[in-house]
Protein backbone atom coordinates (compact mmCIF):
# COMPACT_ATOMS: atom_id res chain seq x y z
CA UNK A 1 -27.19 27.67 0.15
CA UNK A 2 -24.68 26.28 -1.88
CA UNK A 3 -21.32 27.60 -3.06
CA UNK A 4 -22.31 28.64 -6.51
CA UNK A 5 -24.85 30.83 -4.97
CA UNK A 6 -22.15 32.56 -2.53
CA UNK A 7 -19.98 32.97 -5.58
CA UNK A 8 -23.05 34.85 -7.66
CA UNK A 9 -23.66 36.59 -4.79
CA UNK A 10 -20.50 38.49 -4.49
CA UNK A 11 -20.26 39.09 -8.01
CA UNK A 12 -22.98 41.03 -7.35
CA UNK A 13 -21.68 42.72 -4.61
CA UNK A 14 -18.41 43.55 -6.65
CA UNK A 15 -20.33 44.91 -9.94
CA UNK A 16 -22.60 46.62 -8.05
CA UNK A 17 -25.18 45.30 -10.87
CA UNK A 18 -26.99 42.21 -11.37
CA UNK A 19 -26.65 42.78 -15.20
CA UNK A 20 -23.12 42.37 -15.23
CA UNK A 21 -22.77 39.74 -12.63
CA UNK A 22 -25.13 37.79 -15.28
CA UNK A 23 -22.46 38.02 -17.92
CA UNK A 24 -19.47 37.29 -15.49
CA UNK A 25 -21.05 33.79 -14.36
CA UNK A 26 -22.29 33.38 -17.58
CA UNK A 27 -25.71 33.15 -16.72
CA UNK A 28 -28.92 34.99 -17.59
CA UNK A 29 -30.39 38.06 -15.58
CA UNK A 30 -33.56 36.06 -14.66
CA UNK A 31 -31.19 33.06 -13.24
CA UNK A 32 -29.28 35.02 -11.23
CA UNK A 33 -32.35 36.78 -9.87
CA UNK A 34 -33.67 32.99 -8.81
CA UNK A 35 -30.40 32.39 -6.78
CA UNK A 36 -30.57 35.58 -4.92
CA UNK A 37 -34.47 35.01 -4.08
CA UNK A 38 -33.77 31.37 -3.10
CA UNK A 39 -30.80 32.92 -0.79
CA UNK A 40 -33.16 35.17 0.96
CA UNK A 41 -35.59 32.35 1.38
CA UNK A 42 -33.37 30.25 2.82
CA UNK A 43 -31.71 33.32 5.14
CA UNK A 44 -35.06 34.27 5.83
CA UNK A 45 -33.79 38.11 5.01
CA UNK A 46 -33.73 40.93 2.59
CA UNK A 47 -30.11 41.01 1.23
CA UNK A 48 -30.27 44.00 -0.80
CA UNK A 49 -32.14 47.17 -1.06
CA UNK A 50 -33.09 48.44 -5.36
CA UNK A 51 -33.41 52.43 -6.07
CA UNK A 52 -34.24 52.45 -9.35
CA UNK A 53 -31.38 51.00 -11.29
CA UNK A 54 -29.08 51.03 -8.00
CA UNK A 55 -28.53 48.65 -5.53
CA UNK A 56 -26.89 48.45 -2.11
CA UNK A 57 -26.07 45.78 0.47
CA UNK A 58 -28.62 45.47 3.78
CA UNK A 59 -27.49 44.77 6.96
CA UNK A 60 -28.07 41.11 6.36
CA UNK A 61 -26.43 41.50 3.15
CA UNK A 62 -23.01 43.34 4.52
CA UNK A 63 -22.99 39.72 7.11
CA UNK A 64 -23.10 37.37 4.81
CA UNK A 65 -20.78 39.01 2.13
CA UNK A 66 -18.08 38.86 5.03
CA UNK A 67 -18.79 35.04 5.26
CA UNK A 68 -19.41 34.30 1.86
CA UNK A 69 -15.83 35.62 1.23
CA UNK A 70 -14.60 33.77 3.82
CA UNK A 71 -16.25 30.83 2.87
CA UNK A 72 -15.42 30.93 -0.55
CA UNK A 73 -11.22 31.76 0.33
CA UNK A 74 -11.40 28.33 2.53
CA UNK A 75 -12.96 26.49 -0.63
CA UNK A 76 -9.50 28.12 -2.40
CA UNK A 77 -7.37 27.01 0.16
CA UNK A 78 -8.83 23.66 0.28
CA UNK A 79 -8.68 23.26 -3.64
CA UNK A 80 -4.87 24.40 -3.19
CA UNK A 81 -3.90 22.11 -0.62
CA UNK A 82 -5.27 19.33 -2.70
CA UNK A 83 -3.92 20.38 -6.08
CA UNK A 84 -0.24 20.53 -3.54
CA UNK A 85 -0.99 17.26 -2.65
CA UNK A 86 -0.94 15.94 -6.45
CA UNK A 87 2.60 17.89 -6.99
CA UNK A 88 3.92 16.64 -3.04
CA UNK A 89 2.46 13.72 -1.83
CA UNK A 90 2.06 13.68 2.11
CA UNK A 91 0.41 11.15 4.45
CA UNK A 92 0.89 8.05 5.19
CA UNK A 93 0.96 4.30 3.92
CA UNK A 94 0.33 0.96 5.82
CA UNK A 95 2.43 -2.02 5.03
CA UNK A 96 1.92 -5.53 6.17
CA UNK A 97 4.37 -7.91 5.99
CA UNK A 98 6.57 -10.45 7.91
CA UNK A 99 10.22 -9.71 9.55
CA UNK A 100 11.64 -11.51 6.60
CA UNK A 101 10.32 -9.94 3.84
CA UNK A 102 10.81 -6.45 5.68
CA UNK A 103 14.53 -7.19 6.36
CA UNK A 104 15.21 -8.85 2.83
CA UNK A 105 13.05 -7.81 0.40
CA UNK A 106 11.88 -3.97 1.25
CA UNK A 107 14.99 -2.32 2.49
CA UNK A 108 15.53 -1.33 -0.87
CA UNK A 109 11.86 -0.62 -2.16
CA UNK A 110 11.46 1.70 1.24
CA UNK A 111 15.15 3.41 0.65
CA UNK A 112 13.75 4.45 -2.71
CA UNK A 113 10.55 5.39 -2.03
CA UNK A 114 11.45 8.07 0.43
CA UNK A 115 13.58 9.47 -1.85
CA UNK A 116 10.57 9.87 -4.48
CA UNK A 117 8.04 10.58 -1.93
CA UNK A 118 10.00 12.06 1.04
CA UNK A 119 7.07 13.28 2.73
CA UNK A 120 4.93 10.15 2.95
CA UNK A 121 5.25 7.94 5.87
CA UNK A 122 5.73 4.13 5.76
CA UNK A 123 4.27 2.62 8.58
CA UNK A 124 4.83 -1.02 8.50
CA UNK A 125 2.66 -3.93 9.98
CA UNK A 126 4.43 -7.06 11.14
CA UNK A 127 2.25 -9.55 10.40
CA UNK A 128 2.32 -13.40 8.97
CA UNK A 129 0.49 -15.40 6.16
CA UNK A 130 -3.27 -15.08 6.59
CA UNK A 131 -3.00 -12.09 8.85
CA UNK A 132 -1.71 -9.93 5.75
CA UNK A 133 -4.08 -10.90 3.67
CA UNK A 134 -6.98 -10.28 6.12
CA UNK A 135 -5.29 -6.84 7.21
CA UNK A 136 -5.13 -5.69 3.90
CA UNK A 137 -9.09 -7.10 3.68
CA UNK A 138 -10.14 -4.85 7.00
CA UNK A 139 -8.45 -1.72 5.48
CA UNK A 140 -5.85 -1.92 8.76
CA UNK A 141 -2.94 -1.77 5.63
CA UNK A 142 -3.14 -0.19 2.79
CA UNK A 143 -0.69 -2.88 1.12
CA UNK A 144 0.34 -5.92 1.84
CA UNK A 145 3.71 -8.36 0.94
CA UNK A 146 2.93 -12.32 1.43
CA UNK A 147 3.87 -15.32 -0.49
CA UNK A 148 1.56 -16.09 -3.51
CA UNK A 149 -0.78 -17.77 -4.26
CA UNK A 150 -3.56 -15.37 -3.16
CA UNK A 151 -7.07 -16.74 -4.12
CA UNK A 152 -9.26 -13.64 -2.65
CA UNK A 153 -10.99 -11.86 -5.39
CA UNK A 154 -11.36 -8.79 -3.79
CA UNK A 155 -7.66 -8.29 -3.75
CA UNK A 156 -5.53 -7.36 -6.84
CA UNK A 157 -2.03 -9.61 -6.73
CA UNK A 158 0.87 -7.86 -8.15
CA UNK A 159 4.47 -10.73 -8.79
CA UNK A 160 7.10 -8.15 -7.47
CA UNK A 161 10.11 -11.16 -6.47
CA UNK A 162 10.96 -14.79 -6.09
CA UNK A 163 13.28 -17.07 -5.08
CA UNK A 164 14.31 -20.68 -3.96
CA UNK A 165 13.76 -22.45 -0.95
CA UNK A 166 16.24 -24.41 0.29
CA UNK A 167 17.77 -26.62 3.11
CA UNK A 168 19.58 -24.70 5.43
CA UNK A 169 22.82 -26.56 6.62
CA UNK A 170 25.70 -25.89 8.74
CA UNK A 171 28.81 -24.69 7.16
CA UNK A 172 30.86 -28.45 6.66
CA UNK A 173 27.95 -30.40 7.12
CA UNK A 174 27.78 -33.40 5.19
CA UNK A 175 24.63 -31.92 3.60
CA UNK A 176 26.40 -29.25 1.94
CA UNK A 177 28.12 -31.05 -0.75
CA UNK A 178 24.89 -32.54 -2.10
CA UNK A 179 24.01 -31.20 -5.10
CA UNK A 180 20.59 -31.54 -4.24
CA UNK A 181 18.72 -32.88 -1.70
CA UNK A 182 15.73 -35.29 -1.09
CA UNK A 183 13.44 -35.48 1.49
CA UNK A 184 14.77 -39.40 2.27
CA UNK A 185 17.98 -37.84 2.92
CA UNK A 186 16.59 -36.11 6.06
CA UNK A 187 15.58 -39.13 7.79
CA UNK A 188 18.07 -38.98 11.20
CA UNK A 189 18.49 -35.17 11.23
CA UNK A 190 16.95 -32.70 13.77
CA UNK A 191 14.67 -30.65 12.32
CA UNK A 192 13.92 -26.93 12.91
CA UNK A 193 10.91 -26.63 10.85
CA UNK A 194 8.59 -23.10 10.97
CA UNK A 195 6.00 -23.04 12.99
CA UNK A 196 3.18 -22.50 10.09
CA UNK A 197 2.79 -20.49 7.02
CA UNK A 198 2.58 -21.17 3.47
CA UNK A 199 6.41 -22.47 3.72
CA UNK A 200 5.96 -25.45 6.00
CA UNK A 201 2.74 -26.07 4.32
CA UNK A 202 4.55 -26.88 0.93
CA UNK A 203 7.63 -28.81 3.17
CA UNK A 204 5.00 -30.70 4.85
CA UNK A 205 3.71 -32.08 1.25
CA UNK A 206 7.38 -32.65 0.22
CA UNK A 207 8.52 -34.33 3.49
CA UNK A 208 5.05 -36.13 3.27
CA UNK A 209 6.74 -39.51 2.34
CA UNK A 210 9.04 -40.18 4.81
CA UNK A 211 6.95 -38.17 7.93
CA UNK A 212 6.57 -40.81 10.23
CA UNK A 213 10.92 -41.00 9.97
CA UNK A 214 11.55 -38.06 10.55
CA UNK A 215 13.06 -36.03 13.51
CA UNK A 216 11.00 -32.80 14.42
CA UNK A 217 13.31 -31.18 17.26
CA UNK A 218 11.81 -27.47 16.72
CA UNK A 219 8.97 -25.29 15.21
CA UNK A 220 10.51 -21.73 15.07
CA UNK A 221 8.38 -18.46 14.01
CA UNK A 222 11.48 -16.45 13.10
CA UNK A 223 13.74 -16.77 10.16
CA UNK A 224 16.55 -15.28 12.56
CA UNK A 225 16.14 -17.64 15.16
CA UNK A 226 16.09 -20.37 12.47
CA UNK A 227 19.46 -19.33 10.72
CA UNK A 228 20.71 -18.90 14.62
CA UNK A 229 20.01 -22.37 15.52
CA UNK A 230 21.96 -23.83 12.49
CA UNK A 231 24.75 -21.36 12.76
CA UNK A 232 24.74 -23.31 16.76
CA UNK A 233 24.79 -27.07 15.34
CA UNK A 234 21.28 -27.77 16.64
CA UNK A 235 19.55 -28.90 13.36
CA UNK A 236 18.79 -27.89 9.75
CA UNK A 237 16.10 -26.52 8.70
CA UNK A 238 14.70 -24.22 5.29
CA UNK A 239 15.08 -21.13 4.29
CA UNK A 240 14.60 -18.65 1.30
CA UNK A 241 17.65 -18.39 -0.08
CA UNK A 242 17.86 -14.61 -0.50
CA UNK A 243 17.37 -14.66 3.58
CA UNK A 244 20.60 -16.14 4.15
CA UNK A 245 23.23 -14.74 1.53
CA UNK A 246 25.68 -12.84 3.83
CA UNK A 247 25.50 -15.98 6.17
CA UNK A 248 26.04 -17.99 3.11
CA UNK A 249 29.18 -15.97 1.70
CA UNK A 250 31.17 -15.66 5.24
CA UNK A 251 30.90 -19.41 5.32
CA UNK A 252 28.70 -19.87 8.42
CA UNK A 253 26.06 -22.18 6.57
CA UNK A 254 25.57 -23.73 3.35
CA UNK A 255 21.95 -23.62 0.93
CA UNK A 256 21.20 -26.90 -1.13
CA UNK A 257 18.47 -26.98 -3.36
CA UNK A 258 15.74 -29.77 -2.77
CA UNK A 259 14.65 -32.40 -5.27
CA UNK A 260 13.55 -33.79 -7.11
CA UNK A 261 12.17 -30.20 -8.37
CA UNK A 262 13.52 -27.08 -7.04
CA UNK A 263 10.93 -25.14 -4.69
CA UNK A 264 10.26 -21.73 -5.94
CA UNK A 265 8.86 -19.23 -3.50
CA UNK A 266 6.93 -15.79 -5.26
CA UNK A 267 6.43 -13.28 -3.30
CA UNK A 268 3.36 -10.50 -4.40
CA UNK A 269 2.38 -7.01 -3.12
CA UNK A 270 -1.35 -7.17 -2.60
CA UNK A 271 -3.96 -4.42 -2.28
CA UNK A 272 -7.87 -4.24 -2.57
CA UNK A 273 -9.67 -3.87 -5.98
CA UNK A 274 -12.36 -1.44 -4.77
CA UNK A 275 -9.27 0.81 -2.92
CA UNK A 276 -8.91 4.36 -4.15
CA UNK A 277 -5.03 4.77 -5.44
CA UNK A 278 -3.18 8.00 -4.32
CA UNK A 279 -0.16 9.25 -6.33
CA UNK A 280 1.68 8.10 -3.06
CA UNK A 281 0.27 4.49 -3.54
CA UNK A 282 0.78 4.30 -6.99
CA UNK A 283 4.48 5.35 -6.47
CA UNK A 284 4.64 2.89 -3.79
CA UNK A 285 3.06 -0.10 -6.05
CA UNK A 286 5.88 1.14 -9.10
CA UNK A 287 8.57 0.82 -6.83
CA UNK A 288 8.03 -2.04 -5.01
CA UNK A 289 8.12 -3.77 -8.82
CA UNK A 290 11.64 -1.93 -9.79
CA UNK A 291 13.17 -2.64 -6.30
CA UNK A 292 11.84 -5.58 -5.27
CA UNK A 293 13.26 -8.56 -6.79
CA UNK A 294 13.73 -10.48 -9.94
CA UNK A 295 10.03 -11.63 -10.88
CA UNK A 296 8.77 -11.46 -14.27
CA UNK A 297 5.10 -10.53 -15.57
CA UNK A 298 4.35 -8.15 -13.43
CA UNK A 299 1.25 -5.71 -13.66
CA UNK A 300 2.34 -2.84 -15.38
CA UNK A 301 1.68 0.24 -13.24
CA UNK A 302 0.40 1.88 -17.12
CA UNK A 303 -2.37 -0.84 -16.58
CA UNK A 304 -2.91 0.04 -13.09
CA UNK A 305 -3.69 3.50 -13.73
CA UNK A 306 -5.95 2.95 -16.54
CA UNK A 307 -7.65 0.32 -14.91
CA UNK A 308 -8.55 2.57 -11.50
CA UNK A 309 -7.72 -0.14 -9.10
């Protein structure tokens, strides 16, 4: 049975007349003869008894009209809850991205968002370089916040900020009053480098021609622990700049810019292509682009609608 068969049923039931419940479903009398007979084949029962022109319920008939109403009021519910849904979005999003980005970058984005979606939960993922991407790949998050580029085709890439890398000095450090700095200029400092990511991949090339002069005292995994270790005199190291700008203004360290070329970092919320989009993640995608940061040519979230990814 199916639910358009319930839903003649009753008709019935209510007009008392198969006639009429033809011309309230919009239907002929002959089809909605079929749908009862196909009922009682599949029930394996008589549902109602004919006098003449009259009709009346059996037994069987009074059982399932009980049901069928039943049935049929849980279909409404259902149908309301979800049309609810559309007006209040509930549930829950999953959010990869490093300790960084989540202190830095998404206070902001996740302050707003609540207050447009108050009833949708942020969970957030700390994870690193490849492990957001592959998160967001293994549906474990529904979005994810790394540094770009991102090559995999089954994810859609969307610019939401960027800034500068930078060398990360001590406050009165001879360092600081460089205008810029070159990666000769490191040779006889201690070094707190990260440990890996797409960061100390790019300051690897960069340092690449003076390596084997250089002074590796530390490979850190935390961009705290980094700006700690400076703060203490231990080293200099790198850092996004808009990591380090309270730091910066009380005096405690100093950012340079490195040379010859200043090294841009972009930053881009990532989801899959194939991944259904709730209001709620939609929201969350718009959002993310206003509150975010500073980058230009972003996806338009017009395009992401239209385009159902």
């Amino acid at each position: 049975m199916d639910l358009d068969q319930l839903h003649t049923f009753l008709e019935i039931v209510r007009l008392k007349s198969f006639s009429k419940a033809a011309q309230t479903c919009y239907r002929t009398q002959p089809a909605i003869s079929a749908q009862v007979r196909q009922l009682e084949l599949e029930l394996n029962t008589i549902l109602f008894e004919r006098f003449g022109t009259r009709i009346s319920l059996t037994v069987a008939g009074r059982i399932l009209a009980e049901h069928a109403e039943q049935i049929l009021s849980l279909r409404k519910r259902a149908q309301d809850a979800i049309n609810e849904l559309e007006k209040v979005p509930r549930g829950e999003l999953v959010i990869a991205a490093n300790e960084a980005t989540c202190i830095y970058v998404l206070p902001g984005v996740f302050a707003e968002f609540k207050k447009q979606f108050p009833n949708v939960q942020l969970l957030v993922d700390r994870s690193y370089g490849t492990r957001v991407v592959q998160a967001v790949l293994d549906n474990l998050a529904d979005f994810g916040i790394t540094q770009l580029p991102v090559q995999e085709k089954k994810l859609q890439v969307v610019r939401i900020h960027s800034d500068e890398i930078k060398l990360l000095v001590p406050g009165g450090h001879k360092l600081s009053q460089y205008p810029r700095v070159l990666p000769s200029d490191l040779v006889g400092e201690q070094l707190l480098l990260p440990k890996s990511g797409a960061t100390r991949a790019r300051l690897n090339t960069w340092l690449d021609s003076v390596h084997d002069e250089l002074n590796i005292s530390m490979e850190l995994d935390s961009t705290e622990m980094i700006k700690r270790f400076v703060m203490a005199n231990l080293g200099v190291s790198f850092i996004a700049q808009s990591h380090c700008q309270e730091e910066e203004a009380a005096g405690k360290v100093k950012c340079v810019p490195l040379g010859p070329e200043p090294m841009i970092r972009r930053v881009g919320l990532i989801y899959r292509r194939d991944k259904s989009l709730s209001k709620a993640a939609l929201g969350f995608i718009q959002v993310t682009v206003d509150y975010a940061g500073n980058e230009i040519g972003v996806v338009p979230i017009q395009r992401l609608r239209a385009s159902g990814t």
